[in-house]
N, C-alpha and C. Protein backbone atom coordinates (compact mmCIF):
# COMPACT_ATOMS: atom_id res chain seq x y z
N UNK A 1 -119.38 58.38 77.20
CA UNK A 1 -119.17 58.08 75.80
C UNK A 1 -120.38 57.35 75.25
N UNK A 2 -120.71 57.37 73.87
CA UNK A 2 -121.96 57.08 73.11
C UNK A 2 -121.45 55.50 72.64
N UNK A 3 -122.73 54.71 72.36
CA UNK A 3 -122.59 53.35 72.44
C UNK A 3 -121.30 53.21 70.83
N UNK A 4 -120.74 52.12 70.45
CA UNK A 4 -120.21 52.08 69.16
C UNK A 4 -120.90 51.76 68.46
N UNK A 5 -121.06 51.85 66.97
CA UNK A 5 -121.90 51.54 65.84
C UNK A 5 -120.65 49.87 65.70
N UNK A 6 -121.84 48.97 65.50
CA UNK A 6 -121.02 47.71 64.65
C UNK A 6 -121.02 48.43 63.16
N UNK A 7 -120.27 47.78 62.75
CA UNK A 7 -121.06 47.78 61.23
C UNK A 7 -120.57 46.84 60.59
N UNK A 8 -121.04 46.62 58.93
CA UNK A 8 -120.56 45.09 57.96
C UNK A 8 -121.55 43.92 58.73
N UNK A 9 -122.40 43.95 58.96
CA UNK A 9 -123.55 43.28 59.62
C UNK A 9 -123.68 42.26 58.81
N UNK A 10 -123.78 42.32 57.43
CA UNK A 10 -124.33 41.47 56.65
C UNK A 10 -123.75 40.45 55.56
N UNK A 11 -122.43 40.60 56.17
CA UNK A 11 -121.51 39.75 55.47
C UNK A 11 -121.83 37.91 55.27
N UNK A 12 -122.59 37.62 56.40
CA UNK A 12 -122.76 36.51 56.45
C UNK A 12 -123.78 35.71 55.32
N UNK A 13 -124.68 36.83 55.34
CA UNK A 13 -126.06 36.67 54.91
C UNK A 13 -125.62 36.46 53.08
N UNK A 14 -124.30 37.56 52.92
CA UNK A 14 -123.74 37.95 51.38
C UNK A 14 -123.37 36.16 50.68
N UNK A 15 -122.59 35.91 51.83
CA UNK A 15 -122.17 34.22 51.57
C UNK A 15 -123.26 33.18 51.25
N UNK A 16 -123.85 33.63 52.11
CA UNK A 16 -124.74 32.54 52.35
C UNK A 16 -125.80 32.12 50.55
N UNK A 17 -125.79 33.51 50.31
CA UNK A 17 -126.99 33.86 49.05
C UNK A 17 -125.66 33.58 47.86
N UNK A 18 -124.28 33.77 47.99
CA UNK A 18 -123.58 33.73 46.76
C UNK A 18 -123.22 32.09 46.76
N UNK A 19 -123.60 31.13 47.84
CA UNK A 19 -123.05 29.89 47.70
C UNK A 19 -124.41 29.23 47.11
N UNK A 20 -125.60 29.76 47.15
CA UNK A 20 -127.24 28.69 46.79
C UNK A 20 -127.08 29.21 45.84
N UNK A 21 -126.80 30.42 44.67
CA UNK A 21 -127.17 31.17 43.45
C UNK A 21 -127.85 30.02 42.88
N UNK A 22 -128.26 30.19 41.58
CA UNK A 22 -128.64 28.84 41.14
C UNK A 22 -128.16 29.20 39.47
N UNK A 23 -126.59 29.55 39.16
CA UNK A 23 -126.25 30.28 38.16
C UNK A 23 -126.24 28.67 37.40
N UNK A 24 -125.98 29.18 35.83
CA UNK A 24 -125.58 27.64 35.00
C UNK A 24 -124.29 27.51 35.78
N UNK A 25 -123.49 25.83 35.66
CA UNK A 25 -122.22 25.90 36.16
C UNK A 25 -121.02 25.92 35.57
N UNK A 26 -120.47 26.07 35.21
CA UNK A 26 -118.97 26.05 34.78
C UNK A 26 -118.78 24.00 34.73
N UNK A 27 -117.66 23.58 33.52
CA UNK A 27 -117.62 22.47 33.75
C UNK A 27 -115.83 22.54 34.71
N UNK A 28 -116.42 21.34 35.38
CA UNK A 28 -115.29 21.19 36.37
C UNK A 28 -114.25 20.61 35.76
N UNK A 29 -113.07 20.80 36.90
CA UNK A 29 -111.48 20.54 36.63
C UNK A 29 -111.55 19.22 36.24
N UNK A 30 -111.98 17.88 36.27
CA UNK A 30 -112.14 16.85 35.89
C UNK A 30 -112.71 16.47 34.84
N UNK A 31 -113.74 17.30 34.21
CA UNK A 31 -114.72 17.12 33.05
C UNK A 31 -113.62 17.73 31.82
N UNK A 32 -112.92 18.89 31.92
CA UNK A 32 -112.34 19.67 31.61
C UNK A 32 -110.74 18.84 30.91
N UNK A 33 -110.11 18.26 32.26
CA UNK A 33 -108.91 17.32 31.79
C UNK A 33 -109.21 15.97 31.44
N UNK A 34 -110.45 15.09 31.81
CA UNK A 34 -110.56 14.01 31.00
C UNK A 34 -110.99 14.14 29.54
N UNK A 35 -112.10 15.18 29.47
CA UNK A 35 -112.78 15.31 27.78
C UNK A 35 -112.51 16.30 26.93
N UNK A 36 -112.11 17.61 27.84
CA UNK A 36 -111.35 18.28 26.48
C UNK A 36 -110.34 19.16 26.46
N UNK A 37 -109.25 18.13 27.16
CA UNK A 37 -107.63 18.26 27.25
C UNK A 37 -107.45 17.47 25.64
N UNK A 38 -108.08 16.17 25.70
CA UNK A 38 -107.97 15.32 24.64
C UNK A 38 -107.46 15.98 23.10
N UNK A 39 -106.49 15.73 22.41
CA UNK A 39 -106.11 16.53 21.45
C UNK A 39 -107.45 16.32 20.19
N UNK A 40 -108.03 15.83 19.93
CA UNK A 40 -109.05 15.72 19.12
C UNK A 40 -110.15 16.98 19.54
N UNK A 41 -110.63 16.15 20.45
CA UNK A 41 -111.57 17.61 20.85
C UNK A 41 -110.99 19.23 21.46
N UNK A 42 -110.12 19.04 21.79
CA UNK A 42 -109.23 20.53 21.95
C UNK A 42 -109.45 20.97 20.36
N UNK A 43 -109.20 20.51 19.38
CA UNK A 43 -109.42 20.83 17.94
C UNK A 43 -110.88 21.42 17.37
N UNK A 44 -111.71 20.42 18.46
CA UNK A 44 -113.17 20.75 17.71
C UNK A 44 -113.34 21.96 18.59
N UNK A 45 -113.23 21.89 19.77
CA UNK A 45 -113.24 23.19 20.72
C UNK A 45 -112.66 24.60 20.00
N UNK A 46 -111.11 24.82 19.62
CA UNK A 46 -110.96 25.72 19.62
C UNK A 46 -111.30 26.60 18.08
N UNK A 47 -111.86 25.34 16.99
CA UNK A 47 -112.50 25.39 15.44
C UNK A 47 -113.82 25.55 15.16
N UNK A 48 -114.73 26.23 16.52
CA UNK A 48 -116.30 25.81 16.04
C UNK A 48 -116.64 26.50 15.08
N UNK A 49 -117.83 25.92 14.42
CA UNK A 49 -118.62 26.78 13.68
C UNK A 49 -119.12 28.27 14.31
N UNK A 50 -120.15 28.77 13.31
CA UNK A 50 -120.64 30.17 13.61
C UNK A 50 -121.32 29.81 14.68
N UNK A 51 -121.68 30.69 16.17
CA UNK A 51 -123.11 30.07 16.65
C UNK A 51 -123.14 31.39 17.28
N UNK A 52 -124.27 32.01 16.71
CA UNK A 52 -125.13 33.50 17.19
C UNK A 52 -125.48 33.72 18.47
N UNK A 53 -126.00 32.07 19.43
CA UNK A 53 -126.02 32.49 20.65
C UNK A 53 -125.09 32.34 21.61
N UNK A 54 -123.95 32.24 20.97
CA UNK A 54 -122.72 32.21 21.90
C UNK A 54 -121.93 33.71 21.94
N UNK A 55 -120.89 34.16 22.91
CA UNK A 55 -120.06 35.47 22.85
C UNK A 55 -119.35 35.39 21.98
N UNK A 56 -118.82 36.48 21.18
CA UNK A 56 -118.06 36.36 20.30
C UNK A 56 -118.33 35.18 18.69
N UNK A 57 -119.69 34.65 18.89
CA UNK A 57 -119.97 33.93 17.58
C UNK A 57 -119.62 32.64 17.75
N UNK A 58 -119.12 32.68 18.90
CA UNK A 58 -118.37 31.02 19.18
C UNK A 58 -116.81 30.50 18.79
N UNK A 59 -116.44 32.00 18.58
CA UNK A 59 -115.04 31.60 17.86
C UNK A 59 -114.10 31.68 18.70
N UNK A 60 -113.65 32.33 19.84
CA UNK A 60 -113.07 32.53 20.52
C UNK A 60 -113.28 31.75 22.16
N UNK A 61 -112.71 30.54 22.47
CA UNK A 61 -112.71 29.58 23.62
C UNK A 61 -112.00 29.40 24.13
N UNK A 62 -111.53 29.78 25.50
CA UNK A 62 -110.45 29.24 26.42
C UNK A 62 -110.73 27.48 26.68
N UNK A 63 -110.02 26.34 26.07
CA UNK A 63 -110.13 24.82 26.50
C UNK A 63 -110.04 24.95 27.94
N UNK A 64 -108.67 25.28 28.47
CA UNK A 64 -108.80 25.59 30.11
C UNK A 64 -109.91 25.94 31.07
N UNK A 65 -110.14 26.80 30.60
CA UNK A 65 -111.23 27.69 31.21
C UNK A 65 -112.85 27.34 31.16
N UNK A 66 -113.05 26.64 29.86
CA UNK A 66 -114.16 26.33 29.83
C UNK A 66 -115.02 27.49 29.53
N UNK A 67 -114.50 29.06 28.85
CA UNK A 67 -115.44 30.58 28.65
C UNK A 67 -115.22 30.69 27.38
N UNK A 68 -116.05 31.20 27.08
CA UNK A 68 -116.33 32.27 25.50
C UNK A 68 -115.58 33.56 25.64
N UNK A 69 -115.43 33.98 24.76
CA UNK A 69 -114.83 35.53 25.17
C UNK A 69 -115.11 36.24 23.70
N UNK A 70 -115.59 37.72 23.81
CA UNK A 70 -116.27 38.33 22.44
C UNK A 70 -115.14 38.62 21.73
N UNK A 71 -113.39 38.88 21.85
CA UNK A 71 -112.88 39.23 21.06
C UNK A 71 -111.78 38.28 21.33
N UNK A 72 -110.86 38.26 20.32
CA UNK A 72 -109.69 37.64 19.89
C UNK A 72 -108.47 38.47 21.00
N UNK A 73 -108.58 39.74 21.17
CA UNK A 73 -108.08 40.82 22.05
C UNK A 73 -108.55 40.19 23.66
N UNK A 74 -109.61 40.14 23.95
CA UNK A 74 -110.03 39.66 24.71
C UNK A 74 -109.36 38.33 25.41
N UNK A 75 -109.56 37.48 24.31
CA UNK A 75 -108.66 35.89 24.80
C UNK A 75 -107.45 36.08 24.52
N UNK A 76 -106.68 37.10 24.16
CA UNK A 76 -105.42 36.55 24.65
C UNK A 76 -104.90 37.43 25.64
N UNK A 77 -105.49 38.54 26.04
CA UNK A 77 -105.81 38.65 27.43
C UNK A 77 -106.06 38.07 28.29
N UNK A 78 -107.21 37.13 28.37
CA UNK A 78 -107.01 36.55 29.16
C UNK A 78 -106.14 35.52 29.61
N UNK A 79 -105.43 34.80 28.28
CA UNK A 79 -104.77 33.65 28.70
C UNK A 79 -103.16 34.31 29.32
N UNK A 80 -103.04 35.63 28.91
CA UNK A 80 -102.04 36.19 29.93
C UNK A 80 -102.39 36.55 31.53
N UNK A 81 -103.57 36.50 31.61
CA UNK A 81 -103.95 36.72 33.30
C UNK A 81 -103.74 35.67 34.55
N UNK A 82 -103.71 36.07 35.68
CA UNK A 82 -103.04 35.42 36.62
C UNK A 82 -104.68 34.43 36.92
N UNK A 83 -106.17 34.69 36.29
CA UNK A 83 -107.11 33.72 36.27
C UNK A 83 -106.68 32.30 35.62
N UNK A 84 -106.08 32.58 34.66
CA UNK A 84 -106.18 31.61 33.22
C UNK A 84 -104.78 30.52 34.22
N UNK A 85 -103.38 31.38 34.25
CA UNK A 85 -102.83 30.42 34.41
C UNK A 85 -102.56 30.23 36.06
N UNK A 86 -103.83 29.84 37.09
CA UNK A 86 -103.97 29.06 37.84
C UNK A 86 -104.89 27.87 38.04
N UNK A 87 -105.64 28.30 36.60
CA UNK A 87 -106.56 26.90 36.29
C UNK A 87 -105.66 26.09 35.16
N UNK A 88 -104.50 26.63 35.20
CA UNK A 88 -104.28 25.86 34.27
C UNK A 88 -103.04 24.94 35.38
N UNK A 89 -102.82 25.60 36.30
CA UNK A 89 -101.55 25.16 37.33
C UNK A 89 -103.05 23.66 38.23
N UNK A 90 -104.27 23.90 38.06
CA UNK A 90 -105.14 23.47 38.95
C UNK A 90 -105.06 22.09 37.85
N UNK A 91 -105.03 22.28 36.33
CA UNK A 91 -105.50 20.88 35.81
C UNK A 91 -104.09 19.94 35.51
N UNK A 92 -102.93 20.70 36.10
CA UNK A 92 -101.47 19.54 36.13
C UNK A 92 -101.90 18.73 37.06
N UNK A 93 -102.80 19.10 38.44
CA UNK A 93 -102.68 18.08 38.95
C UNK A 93 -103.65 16.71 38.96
N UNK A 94 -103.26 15.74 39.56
CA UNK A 94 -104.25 14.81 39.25
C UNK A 94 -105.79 15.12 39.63
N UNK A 95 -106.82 14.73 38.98
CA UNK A 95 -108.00 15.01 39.42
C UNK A 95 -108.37 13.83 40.78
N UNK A 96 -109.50 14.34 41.56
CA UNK A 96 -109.98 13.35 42.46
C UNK A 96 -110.66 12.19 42.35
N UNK A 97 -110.02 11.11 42.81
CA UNK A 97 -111.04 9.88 41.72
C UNK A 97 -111.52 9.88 43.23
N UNK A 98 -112.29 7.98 42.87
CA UNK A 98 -113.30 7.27 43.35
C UNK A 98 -112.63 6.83 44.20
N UNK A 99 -111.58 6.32 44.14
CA UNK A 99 -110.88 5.51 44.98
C UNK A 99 -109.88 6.18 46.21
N UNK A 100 -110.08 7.58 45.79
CA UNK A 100 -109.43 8.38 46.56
C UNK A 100 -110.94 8.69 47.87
N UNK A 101 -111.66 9.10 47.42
CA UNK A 101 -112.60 9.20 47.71
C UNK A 101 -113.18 8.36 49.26
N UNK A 102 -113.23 7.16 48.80
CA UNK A 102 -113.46 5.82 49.45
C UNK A 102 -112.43 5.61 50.47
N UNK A 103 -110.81 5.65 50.18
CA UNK A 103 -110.15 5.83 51.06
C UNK A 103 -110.45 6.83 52.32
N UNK A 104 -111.13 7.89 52.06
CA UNK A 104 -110.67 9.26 53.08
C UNK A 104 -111.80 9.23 53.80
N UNK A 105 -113.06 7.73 53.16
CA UNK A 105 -114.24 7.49 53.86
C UNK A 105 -113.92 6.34 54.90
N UNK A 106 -112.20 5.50 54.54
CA UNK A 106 -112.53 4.40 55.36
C UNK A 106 -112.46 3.13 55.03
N UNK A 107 -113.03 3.35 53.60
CA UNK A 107 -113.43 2.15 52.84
C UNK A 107 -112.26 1.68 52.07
N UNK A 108 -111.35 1.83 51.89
CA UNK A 108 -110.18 1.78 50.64
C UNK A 108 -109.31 0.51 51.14
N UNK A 109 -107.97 0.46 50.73
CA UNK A 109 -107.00 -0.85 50.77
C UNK A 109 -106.38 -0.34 52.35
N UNK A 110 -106.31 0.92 52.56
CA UNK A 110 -105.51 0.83 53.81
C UNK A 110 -106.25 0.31 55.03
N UNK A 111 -107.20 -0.06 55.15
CA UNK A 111 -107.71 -0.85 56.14
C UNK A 111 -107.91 -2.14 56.14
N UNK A 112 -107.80 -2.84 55.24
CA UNK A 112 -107.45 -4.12 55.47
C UNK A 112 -106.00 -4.52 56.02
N UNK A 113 -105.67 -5.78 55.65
CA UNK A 113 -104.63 -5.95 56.10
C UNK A 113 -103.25 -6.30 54.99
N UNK A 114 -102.56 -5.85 55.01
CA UNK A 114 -101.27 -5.74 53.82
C UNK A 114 -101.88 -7.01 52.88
N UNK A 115 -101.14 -7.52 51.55
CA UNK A 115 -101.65 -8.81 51.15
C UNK A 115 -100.01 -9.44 51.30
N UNK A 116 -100.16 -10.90 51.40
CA UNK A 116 -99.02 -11.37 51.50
C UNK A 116 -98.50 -11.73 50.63
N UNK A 117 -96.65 -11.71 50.45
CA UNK A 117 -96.15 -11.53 49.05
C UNK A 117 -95.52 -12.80 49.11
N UNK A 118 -95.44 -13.81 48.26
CA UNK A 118 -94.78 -15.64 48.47
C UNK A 118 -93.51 -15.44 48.68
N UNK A 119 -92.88 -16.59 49.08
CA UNK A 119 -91.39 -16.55 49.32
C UNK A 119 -90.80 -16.11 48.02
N UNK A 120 -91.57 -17.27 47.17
CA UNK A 120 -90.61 -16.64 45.67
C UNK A 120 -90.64 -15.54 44.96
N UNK A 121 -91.74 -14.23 45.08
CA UNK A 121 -91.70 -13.43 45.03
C UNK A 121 -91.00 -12.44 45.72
N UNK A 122 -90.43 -12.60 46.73
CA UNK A 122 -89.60 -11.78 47.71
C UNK A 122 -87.99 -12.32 47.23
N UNK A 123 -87.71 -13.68 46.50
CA UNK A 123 -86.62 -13.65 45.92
C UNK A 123 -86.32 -12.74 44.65
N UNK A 124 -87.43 -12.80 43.71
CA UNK A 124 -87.29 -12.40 42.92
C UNK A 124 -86.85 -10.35 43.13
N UNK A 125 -88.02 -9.99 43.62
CA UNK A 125 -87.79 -8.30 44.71
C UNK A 125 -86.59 -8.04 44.75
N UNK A 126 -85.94 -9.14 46.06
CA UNK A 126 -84.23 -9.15 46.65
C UNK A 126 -83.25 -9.09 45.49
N UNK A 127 -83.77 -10.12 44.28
CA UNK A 127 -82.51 -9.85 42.94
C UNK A 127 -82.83 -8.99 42.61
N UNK A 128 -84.12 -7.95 42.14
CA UNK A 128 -83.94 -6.70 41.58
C UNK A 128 -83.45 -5.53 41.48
N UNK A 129 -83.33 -5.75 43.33
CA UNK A 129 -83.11 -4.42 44.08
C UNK A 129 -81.33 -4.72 44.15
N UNK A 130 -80.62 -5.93 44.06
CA UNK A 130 -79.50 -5.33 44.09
C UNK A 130 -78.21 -5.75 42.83
């Protein structure tokens, strides 16, 4: 019998070049729900003026998404697609802070040692709770 052909050789190499691209970036899930979830700017977002070098003139903006889209047909297409509403299932949840961060380095409250709570504070606790 004749040797086997591998093949798909170059899958690795495909990753490797689609993770360095050096495309503009998209603004992230955090930039997105702190600055323009905000009902003010959700307003200026989805009201812009004319702008020629944007898709669609600039009139048409997914807030979620952070895209342009050339038609009115277009965006509400998309906001029916299974893209739109898993970034939108992605910005219910809390974003990643600093302090989360620091914790998962080590650095956070769970390594010290508990803080201690006074007697009279543990009375007060005991009446709340019953």
């Amino acid at each position: 019998m004749g040797r086997l052909r591998r093949s798909r050789v170059h899958n690795a190499r495909r990753d490797v070049h689609r993770a360095a691209r050096t495309r503009a970036r998209a603004r992230d899930l955090d930039q997105i729900k702190i600055i323009d979830l905000d009902p003010k700017r959700r307003a200026e977002l989805e009201s812009q003026p004319l702008d020629f070098e944007r898709p669609g003139l600039g009139q048409h903006y997914c807030v979620e998404c952070a895209k342009y889209y050339e038609t009115d047909a277009a965006l509400n297409s998309h906001w029916r697609s299974k893209v739109h509403k898993r970034r939108c299932k992605q910005l219910k949840a809390e974003p990643y802070t600093i302090e989360e961060s620091e914790r998962a380095a080590g650095l956070g409250r769970e390594d010290r040692r508990p803080l201690r709570v006074p007697a009279v504070m543990q009375n007060v606790v005991a009446s709340v709770e019953t």
